[in-house]
Protein backbone atom coordinates (compact mmCIF):
# COMPACT_ATOMS: atom_id res chain seq x y z
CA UNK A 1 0.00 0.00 0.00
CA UNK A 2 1.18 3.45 -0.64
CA UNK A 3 2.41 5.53 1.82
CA UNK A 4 0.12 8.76 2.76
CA UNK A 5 1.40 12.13 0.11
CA UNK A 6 1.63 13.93 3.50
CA UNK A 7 3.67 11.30 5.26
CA UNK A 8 6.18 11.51 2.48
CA UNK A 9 6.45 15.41 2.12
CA UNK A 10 7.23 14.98 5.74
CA UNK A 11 10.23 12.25 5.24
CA UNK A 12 11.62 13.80 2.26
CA UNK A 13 11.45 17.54 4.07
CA UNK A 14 13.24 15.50 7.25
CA UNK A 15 16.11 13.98 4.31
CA UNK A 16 16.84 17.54 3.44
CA UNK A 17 17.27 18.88 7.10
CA UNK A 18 19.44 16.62 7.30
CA UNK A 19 21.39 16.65 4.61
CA UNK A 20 21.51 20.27 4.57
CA UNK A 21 22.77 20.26 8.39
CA UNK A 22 25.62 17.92 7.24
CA UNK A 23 26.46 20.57 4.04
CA UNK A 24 26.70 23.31 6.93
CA UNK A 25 28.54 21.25 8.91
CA UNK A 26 30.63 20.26 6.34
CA UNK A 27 31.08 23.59 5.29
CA UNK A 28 31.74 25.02 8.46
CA UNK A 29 34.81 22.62 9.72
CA UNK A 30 35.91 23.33 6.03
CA UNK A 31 36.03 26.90 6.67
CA UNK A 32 37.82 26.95 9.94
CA UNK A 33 40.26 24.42 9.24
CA UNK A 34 41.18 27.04 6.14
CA UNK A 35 40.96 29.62 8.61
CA UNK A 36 43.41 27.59 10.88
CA UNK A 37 45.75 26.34 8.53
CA UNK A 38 45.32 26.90 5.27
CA UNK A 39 45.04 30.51 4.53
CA UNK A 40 48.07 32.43 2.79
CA UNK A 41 46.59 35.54 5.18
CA UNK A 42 47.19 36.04 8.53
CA UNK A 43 44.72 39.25 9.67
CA UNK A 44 45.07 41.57 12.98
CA UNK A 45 42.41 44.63 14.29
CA UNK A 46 45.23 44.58 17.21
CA UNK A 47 47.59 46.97 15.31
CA UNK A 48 48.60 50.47 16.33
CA UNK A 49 51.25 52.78 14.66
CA UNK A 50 54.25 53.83 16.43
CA UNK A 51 56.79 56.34 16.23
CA UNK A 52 60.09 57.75 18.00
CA UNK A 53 59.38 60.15 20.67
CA UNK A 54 61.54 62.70 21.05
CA UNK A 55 61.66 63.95 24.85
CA UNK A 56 63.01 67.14 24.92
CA UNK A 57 64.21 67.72 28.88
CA UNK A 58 65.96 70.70 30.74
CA UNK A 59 69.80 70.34 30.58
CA UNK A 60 70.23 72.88 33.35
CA UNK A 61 68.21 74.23 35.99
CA UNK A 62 66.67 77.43 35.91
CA UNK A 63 63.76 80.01 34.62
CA UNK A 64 62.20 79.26 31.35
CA UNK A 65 62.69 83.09 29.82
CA UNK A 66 61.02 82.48 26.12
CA UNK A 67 59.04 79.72 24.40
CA UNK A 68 59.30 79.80 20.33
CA UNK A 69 56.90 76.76 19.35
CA UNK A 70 53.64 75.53 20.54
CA UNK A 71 51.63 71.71 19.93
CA UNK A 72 51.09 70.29 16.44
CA UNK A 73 53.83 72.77 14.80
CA UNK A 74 56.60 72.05 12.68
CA UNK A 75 60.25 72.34 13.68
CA UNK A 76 63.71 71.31 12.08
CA UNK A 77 66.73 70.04 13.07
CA UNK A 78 68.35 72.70 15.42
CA UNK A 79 65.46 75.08 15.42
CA UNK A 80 65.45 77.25 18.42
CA UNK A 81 62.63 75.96 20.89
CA UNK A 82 62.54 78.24 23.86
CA UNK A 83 65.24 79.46 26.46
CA UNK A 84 65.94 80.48 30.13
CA UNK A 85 67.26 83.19 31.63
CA UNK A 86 71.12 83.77 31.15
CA UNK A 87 71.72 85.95 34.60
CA UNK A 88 73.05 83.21 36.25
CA UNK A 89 75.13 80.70 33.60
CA UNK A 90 76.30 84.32 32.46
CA UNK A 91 77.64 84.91 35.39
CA UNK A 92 79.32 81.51 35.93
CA UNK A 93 81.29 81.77 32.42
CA UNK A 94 82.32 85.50 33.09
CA UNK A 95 84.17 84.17 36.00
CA UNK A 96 85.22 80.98 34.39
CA UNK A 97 87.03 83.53 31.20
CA UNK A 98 88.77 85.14 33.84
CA UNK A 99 89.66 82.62 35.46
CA UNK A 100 90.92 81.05 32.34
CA UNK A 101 92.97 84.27 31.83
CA UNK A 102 93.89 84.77 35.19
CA UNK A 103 95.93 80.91 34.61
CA UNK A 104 97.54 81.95 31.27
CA UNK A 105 99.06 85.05 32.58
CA UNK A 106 99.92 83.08 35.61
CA UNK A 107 102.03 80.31 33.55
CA UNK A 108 103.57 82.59 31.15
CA UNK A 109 105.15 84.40 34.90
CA UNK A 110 105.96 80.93 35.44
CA UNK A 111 108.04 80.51 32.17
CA UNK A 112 109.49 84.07 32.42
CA UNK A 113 110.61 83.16 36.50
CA UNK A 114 112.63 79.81 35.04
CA UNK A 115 113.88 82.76 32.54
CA UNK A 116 114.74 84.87 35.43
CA UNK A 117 116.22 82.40 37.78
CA UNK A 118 118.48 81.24 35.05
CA UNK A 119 119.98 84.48 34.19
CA UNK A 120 120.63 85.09 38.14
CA UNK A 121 122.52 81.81 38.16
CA UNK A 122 124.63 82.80 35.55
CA UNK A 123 125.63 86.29 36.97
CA UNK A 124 126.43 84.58 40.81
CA UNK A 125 128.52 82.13 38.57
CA UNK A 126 130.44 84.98 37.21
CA UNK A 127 130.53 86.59 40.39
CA UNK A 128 131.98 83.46 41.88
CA UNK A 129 134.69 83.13 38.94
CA UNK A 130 135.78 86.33 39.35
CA UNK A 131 136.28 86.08 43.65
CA UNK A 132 137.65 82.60 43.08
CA UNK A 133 140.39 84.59 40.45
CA UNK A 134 141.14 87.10 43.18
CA UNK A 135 141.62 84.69 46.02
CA UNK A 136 144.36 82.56 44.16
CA UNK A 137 145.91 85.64 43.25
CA UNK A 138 145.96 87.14 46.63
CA UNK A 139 146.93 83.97 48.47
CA UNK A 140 150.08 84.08 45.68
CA UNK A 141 150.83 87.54 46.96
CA UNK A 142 150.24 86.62 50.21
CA UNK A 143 153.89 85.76 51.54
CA UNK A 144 155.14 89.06 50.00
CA UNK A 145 152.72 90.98 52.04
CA UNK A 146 151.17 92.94 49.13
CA UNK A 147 147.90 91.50 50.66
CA UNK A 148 146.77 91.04 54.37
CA UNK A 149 145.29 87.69 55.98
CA UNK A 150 142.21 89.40 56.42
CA UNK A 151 141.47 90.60 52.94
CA UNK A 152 141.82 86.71 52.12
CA UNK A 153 139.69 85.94 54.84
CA UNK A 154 136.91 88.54 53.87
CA UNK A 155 137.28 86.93 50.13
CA UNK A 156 136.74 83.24 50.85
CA UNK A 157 133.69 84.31 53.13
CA UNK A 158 132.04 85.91 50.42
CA UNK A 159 132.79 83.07 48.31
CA UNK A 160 131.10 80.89 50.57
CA UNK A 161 128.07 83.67 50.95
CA UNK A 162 127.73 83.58 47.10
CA UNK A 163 127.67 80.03 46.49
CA UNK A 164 124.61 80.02 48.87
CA UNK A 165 122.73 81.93 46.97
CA UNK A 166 123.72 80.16 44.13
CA UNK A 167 122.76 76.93 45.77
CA UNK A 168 118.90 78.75 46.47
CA UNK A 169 118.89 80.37 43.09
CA UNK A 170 119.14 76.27 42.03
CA UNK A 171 116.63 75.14 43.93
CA UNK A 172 114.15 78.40 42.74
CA UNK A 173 114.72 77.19 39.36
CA UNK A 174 114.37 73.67 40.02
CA UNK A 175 110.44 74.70 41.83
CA UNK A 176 109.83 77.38 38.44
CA UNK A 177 111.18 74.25 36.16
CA UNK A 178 108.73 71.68 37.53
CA UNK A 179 105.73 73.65 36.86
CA UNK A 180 105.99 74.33 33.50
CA UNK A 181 108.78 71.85 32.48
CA UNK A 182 107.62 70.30 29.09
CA UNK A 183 104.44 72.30 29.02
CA UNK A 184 103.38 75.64 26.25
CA UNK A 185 100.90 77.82 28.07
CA UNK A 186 98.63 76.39 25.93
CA UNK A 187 98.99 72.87 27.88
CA UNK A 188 100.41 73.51 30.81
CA UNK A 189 98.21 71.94 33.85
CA UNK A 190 97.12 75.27 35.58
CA UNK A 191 95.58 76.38 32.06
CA UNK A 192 94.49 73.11 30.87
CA UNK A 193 92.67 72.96 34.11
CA UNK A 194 91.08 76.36 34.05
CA UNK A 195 90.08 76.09 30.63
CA UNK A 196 88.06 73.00 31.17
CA UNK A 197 85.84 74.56 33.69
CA UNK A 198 85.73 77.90 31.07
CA UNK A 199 84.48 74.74 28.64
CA UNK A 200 81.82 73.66 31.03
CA UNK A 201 80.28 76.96 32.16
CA UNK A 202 80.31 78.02 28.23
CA UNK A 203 78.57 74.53 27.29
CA UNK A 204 76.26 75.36 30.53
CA UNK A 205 75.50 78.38 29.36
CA UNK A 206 74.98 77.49 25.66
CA UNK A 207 72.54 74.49 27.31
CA UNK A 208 70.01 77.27 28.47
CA UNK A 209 68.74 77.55 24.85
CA UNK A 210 67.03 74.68 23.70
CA UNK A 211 67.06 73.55 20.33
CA UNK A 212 65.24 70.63 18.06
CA UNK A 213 67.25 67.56 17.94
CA UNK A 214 65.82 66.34 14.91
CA UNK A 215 62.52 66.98 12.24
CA UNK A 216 59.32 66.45 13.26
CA UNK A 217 56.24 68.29 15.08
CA UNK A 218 56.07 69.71 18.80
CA UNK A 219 53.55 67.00 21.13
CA UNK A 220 52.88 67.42 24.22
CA UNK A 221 54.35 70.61 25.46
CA UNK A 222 54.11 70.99 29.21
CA UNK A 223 56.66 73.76 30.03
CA UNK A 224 55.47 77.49 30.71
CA UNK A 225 56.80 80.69 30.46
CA UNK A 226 58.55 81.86 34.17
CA UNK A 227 58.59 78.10 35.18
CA UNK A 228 61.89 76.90 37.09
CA UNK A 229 62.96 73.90 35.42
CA UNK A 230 65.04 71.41 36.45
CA UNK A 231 67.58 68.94 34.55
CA UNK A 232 66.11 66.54 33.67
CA UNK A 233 62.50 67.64 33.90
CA UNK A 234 60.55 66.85 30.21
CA UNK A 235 59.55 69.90 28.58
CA UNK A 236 57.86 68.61 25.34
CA UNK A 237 58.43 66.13 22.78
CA UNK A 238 59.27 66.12 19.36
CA UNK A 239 57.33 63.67 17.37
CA UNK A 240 59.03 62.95 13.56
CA UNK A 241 55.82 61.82 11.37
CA UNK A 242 58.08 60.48 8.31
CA UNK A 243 59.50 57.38 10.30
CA UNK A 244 56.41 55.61 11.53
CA UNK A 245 56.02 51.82 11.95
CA UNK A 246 52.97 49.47 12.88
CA UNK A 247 53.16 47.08 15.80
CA UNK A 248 50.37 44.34 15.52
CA UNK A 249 50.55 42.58 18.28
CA UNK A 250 49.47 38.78 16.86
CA UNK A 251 48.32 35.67 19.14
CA UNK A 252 51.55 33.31 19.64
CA UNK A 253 49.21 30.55 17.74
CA UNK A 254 48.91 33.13 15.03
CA UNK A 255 52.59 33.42 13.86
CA UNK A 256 53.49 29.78 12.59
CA UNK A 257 53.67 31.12 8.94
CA UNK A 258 54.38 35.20 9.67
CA UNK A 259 58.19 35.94 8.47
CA UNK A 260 60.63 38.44 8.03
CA UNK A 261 59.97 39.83 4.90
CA UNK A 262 56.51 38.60 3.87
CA UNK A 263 54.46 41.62 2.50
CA UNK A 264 51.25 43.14 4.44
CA UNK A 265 48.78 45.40 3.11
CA UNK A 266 47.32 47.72 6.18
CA UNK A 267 43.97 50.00 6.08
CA UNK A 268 43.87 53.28 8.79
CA UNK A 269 40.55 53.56 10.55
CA UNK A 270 41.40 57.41 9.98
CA UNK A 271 40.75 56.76 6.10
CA UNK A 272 38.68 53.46 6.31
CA UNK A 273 39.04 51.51 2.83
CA UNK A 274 39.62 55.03 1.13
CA UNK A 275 43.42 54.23 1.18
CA UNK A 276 45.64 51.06 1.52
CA UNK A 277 48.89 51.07 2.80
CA UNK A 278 52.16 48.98 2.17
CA UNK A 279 54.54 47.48 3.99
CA UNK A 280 57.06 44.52 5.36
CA UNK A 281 57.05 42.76 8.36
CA UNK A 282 60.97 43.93 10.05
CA UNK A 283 60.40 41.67 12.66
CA UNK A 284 59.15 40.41 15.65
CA UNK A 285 60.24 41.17 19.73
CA UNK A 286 62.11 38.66 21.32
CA UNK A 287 59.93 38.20 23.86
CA UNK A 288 55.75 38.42 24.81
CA UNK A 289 54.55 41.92 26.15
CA UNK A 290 54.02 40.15 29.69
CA UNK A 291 57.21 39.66 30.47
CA UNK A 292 58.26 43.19 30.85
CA UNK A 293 55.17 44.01 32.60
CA UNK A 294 55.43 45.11 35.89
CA UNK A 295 54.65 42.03 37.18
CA UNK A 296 55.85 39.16 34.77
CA UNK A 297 54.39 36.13 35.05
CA UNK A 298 55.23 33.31 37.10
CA UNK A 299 53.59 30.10 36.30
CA UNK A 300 55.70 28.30 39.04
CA UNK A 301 53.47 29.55 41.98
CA UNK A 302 49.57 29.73 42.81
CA UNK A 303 47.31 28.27 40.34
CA UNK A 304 48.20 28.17 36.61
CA UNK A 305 46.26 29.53 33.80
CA UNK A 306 46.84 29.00 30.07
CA UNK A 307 46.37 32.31 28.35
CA UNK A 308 47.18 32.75 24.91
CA UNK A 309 50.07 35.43 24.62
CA UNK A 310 50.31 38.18 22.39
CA UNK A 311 53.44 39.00 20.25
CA UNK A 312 54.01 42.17 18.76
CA UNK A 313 55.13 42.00 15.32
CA UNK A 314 56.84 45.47 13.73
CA UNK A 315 55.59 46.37 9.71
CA UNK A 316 57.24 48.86 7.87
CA UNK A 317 55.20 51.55 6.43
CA UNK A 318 56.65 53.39 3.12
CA UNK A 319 57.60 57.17 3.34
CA UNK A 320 56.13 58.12 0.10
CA UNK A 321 52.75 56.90 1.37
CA UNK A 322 52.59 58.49 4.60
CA UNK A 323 53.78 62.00 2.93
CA UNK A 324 50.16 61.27 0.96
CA UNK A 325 48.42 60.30 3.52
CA UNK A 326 49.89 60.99 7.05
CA UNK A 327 49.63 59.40 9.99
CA UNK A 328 50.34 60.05 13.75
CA UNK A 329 51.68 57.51 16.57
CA UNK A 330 48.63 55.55 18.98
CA UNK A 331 46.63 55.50 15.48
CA UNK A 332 44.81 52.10 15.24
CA UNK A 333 44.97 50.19 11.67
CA UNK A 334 44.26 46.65 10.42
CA UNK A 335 47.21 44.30 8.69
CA UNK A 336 46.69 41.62 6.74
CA UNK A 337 50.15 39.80 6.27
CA UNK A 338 50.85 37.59 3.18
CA UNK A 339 52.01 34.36 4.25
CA UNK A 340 51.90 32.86 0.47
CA UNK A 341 55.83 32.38 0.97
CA UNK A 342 56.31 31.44 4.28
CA UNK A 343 58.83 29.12 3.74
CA UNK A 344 61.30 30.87 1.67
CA UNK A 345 61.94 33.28 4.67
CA UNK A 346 63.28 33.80 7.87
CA UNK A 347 61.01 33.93 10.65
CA UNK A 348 63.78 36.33 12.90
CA UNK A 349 65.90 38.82 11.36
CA UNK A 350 68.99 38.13 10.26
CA UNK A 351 70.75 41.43 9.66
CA UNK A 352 71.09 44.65 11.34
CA UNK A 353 69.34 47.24 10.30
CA UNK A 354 70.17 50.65 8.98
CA UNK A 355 68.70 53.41 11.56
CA UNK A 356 66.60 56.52 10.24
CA UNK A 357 67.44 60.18 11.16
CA UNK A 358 65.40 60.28 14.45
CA UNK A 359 68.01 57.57 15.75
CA UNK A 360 70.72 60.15 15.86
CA UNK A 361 71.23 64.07 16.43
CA UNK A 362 74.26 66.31 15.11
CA UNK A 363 72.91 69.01 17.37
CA UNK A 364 75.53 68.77 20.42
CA UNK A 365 78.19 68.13 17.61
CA UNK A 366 79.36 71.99 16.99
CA UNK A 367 78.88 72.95 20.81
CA UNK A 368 82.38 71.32 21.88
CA UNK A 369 84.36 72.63 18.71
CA UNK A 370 82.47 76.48 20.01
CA UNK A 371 83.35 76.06 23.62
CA UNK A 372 87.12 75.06 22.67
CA UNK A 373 87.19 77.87 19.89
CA UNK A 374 85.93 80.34 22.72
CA UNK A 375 88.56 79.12 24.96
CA UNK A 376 91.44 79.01 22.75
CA UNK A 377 90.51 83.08 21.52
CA UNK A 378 90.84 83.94 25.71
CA UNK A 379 94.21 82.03 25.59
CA UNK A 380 95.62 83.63 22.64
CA UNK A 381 94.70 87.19 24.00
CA UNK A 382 96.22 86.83 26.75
């Protein structure tokens, strides 16, 4: 007998459920073991841009006088950024110059006393020929009588007298001799000495003007005019928007197939999809966030939880897209990383790289060559 049309609606309309389930089910272990394992892409909301910041800090104590720049502007390498009043510093290199002076005229006395004692030795030497002459030719007149026993006396006693002096005129020269003895007044001790601290105050002095170490935009300015500052103390920062990176920080089960090298394509939520940026991965830290947290974990006490680290991973970003489309440090962006050839590259770096322009600062190169120059004019004029 046949079955009921109603009865078998209902069994073929159960078949499909079913076999439909198993399609989705299909389809979804499909999908995530693709997702897991198979997928050239490895994808990250977890990304941020960073960026060197500059701190620019007080190198002496004292009042902040004048501020030249403000947040968000633009400064260049060695661009004046504000100063503090000179009164004091002034003061400090006036008296180091004369001080420095004061020595130079002090070891050139020094060279012309060895000058000095010299020439005395030489004239009690002649004196001392010349009475050493007359005593051997009055002792040879002595038995004739044409001189007395006491003129001979009186003689060899001034002999004696002379050849004291001589004999402290020596030991003057010896004292003048050891303080400049192969020395110029240009490097003798005393001056060397004295111009060192004339270096320091003038470097001390030249430090109460503050200047940019490098290009890139004021942040974070925190100093005010008539403020006492002291060293140390951070002023403002200087933030260089050319020579930016992205850290995305990835899950440690994430990063079987990322490499040095492999390619990643990276959207801004500042321009959405509007723009696509470019980019390498440089490489990734040594080590998980956690373990220089403040408190790094210790899995060897209390109770242990498994929890998935994070690793951040550091993508290049290219100069001549950021100039197009700029971006700032703490920005949030999404990376996509092309792990197609995975296997052809290194997973650490292998070479060191080549640092940018806000890794280094020529600012404090001219200030020793000025202090020495500065110097070396107080020398020469005196």
């Amino acid at each position: 007998m046949k079955a009921n049309p109603v009865v078998r609606s209902k069994i073929r309309h159960h078949r499909l459920r079913g076999v439909i389930a198993l399609i989705i089910i299909a389809i979804a272990g499909f999908s995530s073991y693709w997702y897991l394992f198979m997928r050239q892409a490895v994808e990250s909301d977890d990304a941020y841009v960073s960026g060197n910041i500059i701190p620019v800090q007080a190198l002496v104590p004292g009042v902040v006088s004048n501020i030249g720049v403000d947040n968000s502007m633009r400064v260049k390498p060695g661009q004046w950024l504000l100063s503090e009043e000179k009164n004091l510093t002034g003061a400090r290199m006036d008296r180091a110059a004369a001080a420095l002076a004061e020595a130079v005229r002090s070891t050139k006395s020094l060279f012309a006393q060895v000058d000095s004692e010299a020439a005395e030795i030489a004239s009690l030497n002649s004196q001392e020929t010349k009475l050493s002459n007359d005593l051997s030719r009055y002792e040879a007149a002595a038995p004739s009588g044409a001189v007395s026993l006491q003129q001979i006396s009186d003689t060899k006693e001034e002999i004696n007298a002379l050849r004291g002096k001589i004999a402290k005129a020596q030991a003057l020269l010896r004292k003048a001799k050891a303080l400049v003895s192969g020395t110029t007044v240009s490097d003798n001790p005393h001056v060397l000495k004295a111009r060192a601290e004339y270096v320091e105050a003038y470097i001390e002095c030249h430090r109460s003007s503050l200047y940019s170490p490098a290009d890139g935009y004021v942040a974070d300015r925190q100093v005010q005019a008539g403020e006492q500052v002291k060293t140390g103390q951070r002023l403002m920062s200087i933030v260089p928007l050319d020579e930016l990176w992205v850290t995305a920080n990835l899950k440690e089960t994430r990063l079987s197939r990322v490499r040095t090298g492999e390619g990643v394509s990276m959207t801004a939520h500042a321009y959405g999809s509007e723009f696509t940026y470019h980019g390498r991965v440089i490489g990734m830290d040594p080590s998980g966030g956690s373990t220089f947290s403040l408190f790094p974990p210790n899995n060897a006490t209390g109770n242990y939880i498994h929890i998935v680290e994070r690793i951040p991973v550091r993508i290049s970003l290219l100069k001549s897209e950021l100039k197009d489309h700029p971006l700032r440090p703490g920005m949030s962006v999404t990376v996509r990383i092309d792990t197609g050839n995975f296997r052809s590259l290194p997973m650490l770096a292998t070479e060191v790289a080549a640092r940018d322009a806000s890794y280094r600062t020529v600012l404090y190169n001219q200030e020793m060559l000025s202090a020495q120059q500065s110097a070396q004019k107080i020398i020469e004029s005196n």
